[in-house]
Structures are given as C-alpha cells and as structure tokens.
Protein backbone atom coordinates (compact mmCIF):
# COMPACT_ATOMS: atom_id res chain seq x y z
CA UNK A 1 100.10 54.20 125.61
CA UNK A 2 97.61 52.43 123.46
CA UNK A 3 97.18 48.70 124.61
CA UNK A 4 96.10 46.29 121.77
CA UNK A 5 96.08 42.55 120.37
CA UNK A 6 98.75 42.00 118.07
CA UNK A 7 97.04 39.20 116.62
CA UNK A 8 93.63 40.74 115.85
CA UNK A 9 94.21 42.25 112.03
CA UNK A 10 90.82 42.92 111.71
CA UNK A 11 90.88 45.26 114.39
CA UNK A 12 94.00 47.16 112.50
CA UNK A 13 92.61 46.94 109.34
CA UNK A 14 89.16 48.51 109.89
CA UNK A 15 88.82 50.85 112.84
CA UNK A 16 91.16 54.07 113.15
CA UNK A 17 92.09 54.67 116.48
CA UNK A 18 93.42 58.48 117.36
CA UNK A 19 96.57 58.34 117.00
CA UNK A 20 96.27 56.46 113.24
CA UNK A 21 98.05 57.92 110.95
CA UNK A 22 95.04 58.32 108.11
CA UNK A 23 93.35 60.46 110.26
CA UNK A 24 95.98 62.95 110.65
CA UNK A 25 96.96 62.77 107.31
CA UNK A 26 93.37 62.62 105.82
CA UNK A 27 93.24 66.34 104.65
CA UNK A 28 96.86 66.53 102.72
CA UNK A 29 96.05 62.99 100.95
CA UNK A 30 93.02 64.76 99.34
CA UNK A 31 94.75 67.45 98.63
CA UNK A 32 97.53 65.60 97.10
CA UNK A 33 94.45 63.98 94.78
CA UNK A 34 93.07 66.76 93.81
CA UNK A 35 96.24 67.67 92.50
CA UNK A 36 96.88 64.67 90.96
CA UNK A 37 93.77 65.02 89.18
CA UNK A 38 94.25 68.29 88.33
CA UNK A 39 97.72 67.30 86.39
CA UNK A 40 96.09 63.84 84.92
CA UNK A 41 93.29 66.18 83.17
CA UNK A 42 95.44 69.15 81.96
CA UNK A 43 97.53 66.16 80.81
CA UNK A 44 95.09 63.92 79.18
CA UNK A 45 92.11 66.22 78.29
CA UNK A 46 93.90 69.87 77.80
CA UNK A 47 97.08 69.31 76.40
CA UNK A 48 97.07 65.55 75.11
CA UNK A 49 100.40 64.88 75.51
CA UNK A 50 101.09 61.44 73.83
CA UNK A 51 103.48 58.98 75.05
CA UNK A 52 105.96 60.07 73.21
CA UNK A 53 106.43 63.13 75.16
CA UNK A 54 109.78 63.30 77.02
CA UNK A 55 107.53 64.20 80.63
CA UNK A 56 106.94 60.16 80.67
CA UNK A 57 110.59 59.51 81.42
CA UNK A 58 110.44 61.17 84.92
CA UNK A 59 109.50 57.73 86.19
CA UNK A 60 113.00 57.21 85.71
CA UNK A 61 113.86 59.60 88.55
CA UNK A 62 111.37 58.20 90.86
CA UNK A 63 112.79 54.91 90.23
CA UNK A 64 116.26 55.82 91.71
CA UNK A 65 115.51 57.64 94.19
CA UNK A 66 112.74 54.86 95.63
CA UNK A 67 115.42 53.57 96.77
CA UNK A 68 117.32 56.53 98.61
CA UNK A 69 114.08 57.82 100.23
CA UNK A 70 113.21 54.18 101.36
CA UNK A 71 116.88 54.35 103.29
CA UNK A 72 115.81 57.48 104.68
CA UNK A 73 113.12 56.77 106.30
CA UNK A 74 114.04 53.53 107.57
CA UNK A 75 116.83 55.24 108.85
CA UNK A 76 114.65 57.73 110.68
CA UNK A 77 112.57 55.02 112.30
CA UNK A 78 114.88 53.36 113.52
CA UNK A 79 116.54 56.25 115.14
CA UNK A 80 113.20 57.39 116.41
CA UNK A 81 112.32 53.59 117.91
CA UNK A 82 115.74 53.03 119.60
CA UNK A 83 115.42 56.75 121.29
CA UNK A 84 111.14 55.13 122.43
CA UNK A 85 113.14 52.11 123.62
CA UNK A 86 116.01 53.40 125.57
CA UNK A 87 113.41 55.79 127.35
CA UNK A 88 111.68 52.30 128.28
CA UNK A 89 114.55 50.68 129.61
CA UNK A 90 115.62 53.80 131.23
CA UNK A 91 111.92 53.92 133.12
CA UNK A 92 112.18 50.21 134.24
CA UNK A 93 115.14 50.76 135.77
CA UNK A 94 113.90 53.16 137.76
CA UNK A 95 110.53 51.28 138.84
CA UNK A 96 113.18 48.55 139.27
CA UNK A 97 115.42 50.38 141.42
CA UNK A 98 112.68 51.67 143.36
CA UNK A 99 111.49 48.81 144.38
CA UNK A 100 115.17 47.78 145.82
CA UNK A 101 115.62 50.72 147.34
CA UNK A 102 112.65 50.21 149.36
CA UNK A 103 113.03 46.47 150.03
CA UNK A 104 117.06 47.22 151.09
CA UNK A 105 115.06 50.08 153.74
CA UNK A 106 112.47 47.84 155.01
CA UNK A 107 115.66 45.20 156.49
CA UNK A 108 117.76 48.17 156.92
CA UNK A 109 115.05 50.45 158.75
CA UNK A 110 113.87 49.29 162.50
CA UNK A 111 110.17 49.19 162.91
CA UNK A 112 109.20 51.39 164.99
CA UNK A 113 111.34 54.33 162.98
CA UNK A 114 107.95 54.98 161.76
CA UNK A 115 109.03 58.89 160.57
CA UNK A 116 111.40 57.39 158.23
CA UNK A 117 109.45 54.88 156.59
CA UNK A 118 106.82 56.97 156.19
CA UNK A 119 109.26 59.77 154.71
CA UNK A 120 110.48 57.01 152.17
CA UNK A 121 107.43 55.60 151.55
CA UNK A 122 106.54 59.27 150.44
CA UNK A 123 109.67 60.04 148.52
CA UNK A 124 110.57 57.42 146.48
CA UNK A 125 107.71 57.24 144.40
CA UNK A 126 107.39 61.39 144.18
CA UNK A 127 110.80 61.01 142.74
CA UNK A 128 109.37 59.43 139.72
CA UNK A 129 106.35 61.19 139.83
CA UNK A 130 108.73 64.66 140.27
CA UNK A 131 110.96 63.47 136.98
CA UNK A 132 107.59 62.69 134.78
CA UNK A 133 106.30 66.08 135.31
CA UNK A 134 110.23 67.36 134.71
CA UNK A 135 110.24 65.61 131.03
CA UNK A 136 107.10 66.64 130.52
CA UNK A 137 107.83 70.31 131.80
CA UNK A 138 104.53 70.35 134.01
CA UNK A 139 104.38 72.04 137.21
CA UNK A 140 105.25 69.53 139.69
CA UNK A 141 103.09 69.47 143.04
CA UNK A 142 105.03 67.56 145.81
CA UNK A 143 102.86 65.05 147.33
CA UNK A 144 104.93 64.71 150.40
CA UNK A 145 103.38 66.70 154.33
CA UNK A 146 105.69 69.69 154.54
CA UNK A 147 104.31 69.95 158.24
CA UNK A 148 105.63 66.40 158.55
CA UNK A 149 108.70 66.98 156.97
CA UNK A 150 110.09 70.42 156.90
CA UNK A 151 113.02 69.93 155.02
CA UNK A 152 110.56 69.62 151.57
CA UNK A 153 109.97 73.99 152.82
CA UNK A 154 113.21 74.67 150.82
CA UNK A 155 112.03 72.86 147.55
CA UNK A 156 112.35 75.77 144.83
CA UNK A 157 109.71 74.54 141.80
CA UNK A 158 111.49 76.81 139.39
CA UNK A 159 114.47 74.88 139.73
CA UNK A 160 115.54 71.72 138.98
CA UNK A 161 112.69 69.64 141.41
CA UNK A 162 113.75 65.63 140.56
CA UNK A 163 117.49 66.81 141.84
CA UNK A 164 116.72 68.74 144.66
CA UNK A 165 114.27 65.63 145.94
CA UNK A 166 117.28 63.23 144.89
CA UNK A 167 119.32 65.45 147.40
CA UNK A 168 116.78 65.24 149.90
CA UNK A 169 116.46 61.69 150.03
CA UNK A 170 120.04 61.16 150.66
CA UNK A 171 120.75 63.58 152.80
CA UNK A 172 117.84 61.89 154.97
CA UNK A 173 119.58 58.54 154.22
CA UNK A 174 123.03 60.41 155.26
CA UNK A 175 121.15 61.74 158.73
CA UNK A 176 120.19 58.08 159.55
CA UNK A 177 123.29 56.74 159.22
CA UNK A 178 125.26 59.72 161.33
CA UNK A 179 121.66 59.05 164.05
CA UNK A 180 123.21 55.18 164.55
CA UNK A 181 120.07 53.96 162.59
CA UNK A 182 122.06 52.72 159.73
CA UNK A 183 125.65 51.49 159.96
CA UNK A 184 127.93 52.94 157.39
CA UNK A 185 128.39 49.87 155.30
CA UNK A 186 124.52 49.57 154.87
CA UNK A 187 124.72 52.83 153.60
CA UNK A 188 126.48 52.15 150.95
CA UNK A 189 124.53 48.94 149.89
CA UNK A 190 121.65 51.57 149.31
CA UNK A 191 123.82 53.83 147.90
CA UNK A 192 123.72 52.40 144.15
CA UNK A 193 119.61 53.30 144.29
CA UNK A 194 120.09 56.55 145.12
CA UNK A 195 122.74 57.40 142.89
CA UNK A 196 120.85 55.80 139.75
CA UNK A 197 117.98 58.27 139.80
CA UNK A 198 120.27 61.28 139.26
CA UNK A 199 121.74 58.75 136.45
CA UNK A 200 118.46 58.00 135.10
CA UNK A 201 117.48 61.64 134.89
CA UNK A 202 120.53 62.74 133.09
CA UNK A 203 119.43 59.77 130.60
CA UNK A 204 116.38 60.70 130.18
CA UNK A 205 116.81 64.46 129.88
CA UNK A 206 119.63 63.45 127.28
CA UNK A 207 117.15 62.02 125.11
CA UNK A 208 114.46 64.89 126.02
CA UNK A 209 117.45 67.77 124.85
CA UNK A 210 118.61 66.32 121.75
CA UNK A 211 116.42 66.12 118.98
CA UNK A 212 117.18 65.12 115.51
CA UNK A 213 118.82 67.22 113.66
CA UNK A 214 116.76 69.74 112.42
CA UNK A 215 118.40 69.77 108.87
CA UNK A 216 117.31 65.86 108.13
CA UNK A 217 114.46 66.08 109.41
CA UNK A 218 113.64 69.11 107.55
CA UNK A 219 115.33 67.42 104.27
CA UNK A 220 113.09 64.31 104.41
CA UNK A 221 109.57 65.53 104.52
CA UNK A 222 110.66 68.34 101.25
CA UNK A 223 112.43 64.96 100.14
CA UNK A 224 108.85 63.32 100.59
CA UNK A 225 106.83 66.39 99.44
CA UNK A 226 108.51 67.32 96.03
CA UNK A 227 109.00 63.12 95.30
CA UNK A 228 104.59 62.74 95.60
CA UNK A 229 104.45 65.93 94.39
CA UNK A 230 106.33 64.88 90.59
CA UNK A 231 104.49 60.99 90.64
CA UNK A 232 101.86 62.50 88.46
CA UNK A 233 103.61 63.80 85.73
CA UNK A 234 105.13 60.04 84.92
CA UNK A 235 102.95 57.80 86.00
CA UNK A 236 99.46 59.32 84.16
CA UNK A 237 101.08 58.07 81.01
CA UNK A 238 100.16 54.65 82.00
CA UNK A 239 97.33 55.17 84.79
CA UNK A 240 95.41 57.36 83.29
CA UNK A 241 93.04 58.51 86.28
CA UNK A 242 94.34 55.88 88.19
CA UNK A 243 97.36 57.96 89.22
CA UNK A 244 94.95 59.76 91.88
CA UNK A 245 94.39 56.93 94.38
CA UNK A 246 97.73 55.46 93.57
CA UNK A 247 99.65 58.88 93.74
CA UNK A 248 97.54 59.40 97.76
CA UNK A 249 98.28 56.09 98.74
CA UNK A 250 101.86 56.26 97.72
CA UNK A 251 101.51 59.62 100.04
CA UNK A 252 100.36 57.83 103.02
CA UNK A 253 102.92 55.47 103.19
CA UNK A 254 105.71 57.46 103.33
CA UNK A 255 104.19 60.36 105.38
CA UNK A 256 103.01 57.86 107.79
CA UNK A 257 106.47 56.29 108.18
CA UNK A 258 107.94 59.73 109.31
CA UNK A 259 104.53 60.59 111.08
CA UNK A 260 105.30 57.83 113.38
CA UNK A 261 108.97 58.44 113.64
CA UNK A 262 107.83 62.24 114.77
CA UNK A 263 105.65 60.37 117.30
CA UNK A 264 108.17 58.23 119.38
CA UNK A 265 110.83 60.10 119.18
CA UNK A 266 110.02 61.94 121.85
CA UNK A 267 108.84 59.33 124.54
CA UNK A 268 108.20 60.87 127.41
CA UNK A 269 105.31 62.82 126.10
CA UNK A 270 101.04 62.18 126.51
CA UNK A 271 100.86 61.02 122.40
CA UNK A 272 98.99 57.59 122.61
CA UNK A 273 102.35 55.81 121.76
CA UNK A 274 104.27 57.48 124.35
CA UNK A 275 105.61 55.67 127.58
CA UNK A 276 103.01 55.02 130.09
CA UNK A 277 104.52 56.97 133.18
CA UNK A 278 101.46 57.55 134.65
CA UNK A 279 100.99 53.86 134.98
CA UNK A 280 104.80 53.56 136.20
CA UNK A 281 104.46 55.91 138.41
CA UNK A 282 101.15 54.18 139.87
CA UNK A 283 102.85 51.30 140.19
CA UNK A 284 106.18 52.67 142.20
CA UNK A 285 104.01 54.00 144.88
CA UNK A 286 102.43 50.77 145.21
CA UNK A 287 104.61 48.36 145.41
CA UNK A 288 107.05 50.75 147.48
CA UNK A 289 104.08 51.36 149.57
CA UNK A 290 103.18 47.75 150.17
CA UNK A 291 107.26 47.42 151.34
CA UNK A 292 107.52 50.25 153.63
C-alpha cells in the first residue's frame, strides 16, 4: 500500500508513482490522439466540412449522456471503495481480535504451560498469515514446528488451510479445557476470538468470490470507448486541432476513474493500493508475541 502526504500537491502533481494511472494509460491516450487527429484533418483539410454540416450536432449526444456516464462511474467507485473498505475493517478486526485472544490466554494460561503458549504464540499469527496467502491463492508454508506439534502433520495444503488451522486452534483450546487447564466458563470467554476468524474468512472470501458483474463492467468501458471515440467528430467544429489534447485528456479522466475502481476492488491483492497484509500480519505476530 502506497504511503503518502495528503497535503503535499506538488508531490501529486509532478511525479508518477507506479501505480498512476497516466502511466498505464499512456499508450491508448496517444492512440486516442492520433485518432483524433486523424478525424480533425480528414475533417478540416480533406473534406472541409463547414459548420453547417449536420456531424456538428453530435455534441448534442455527448451532452446527455455526460451526465449518465458521470453516474456510472461514480457508481462504480463507490462500489469498488466500499468493497477496499470493508476488506479494511474486516482485517482490523482480525489484528484486533488477535490481540484479545492472546491477552484473554496470557491470564487464562499458567506460566509454566510453556507448550501451550508457545503453540499459541505460533498459531495465532499463522492464522492470518495462512488466510493472506488463501485470498491471495499462494501456497501457504506453515510456520509452526511439526516435530513440536504433531497435530499440524495432518494439515492438507490443497485444502482449505485458514479452516483447518482455525480447527486446530480450538481443538487445542478444547484439549486444555478437558486437561483442567482452563475451566469451562473461560472457555467460552475466548470462544468469541476463535469463532470470528472463521467469520472473518467467510467475509473476506465473500468479497474475494463476487466480482462485479461482468455485464456492467463490460458495458462501461464500451460506454467509455465509443463516447471518446465520437468527441472528435463534434467538437473539431469549434477546436480545430485543439480537439487532440482535449479529446486525450477527456480520455484519461474517465479511464482513470474505472482504472482505479478495477484497482481496489479487489483488496486483498499486491497492487500498490491494496491492503497492507504483509504489514498486518507483521504486526499480529508481534504484538501476540510480546503477550504470550
């Protein structure tokens, strides 16, 4: 996730980071002046149409449906920015409920259970670590001593890994409690942890699994293609070559708008604007850590 200063427009205005959308759009905004140049000169040099020529009243259609395409894509950031911010909320959660799970353990836990601890202290953050490589659909590599603990032998990583680990936590959680080491009531005061990861992974695979629709999305950009596409034809009436820069910028705009939209829809990806888990899931194993 790119970090930056909100406040420095400078910064914005004149260096292109990456992920900017002009430089992945830089090719098909020349393109798109080329062939506005192509139609200005045909136009004004080949076949010298006058103003008088009915062609100069398609401004009237782009002057409708300004409007409709400017709903469009506002409605398709939006959707795209709620599905980046649930993701985020959904994330903190988890580093949230992390972190109580291990504080509740530490009181719960006696010291010198140093097996457990050091099973938790393992698990809980490989948990997150196991779900980020699940939304990401990497191969996950368990972090945790199967020599240590042999119940991580039956781990199958072409299955589901973040709910077989889920499992395995609480059925170590369930083998305390029937040991004497936790009383039953305790366990269920830790039982609201464990039962939000599986929560927060159905969440987060919901959002994953469900795209938009493939028909808008498709609509939109041959919306946005065939509406730059006809500027030209209108607008070289009064812009002359003009229409060339005005025609690409007009481009970038509204490509950029669903560029970005493409971009954070998907959240749990490595895109600059994606979520930071890595980070997250740095900062779960250390604060958990530090507890246990």
């Amino acid at each position: 996730m790119v970090q930056y200063n909100p406040k420095d427009w400078l910064n914005f205005i004149f260096r292109f980071h990456k992920s900017d959308t002009f430089i992945k759009l830089w090719p098909m905004i020349l393109l798109i002046c080329a062939y506005s140049g192509a139609i200005a000169y045909f136009e004004v040099e080949h076949w010298k149409w006058s103003e008088k020529n009915k062609v100069k009243n398609i401004v009237l259609m782009h002057s409708l449906l300004g409007f409709v395409i400017s709903l469009l894509l506002v409605f398709r950031t939006n959707t795209a920015y709620d599905r980046w911010w649930e993701g985020r909320k959904l994330w903190g959660s988890l580093v949230n409920n992390s972190r109580n799970l291990a504080l509740k353990l530490n009181a719960l836990l006696p010291k010198n259970d140093t097996q457990s601890r050091t099973f938790f202290k393992a698990a809980i953050p490989q948990y997150a670590v196991a779900l980020k490589n699940h939304l990401r659909q990497e191969s996950t590599r368990l972090a945790l001593d199967e020599a240590e603990h042999p119940e991580l032998l039956d781990i199958d990583l072409d299955k589901h890994v973040p709910n077989q680990l889920s499992a395995i936590i609480f059925k170590k959680a369930n083998s305390l409690f029937e040991a004497g080491k936790i009383k039953g009531e305790q366990l269920i005061i830790i039982n609201s942890e464990l039962q939000s990861f599986t929560e927060i992974c159905g969440a987060c695979e919901r959002i994953k699994n469900t795209p938009i629709p493939f028909s808008y999305s498709a609509f939109l950009k041959k919306f946005i293609f065939f509406y730059v596409m006809t500027l030209p034809w209108g607008y070289v009436f009064n812009l002359d070559y003009l229409v060339i820069p005005v025609v690409g910028f007009i481009f970038y705009v509204l490509a950029s708008l669903e560029l970005v939209a493409e971009e954070i829809e998907d959240p749990f990806g490595t895109d600059s604007n994606d979520l930071p888990m890595d980070k997250m899931c740095e900062n779960i194993q250390k604060h958990v850590g530090e507890l246990l």
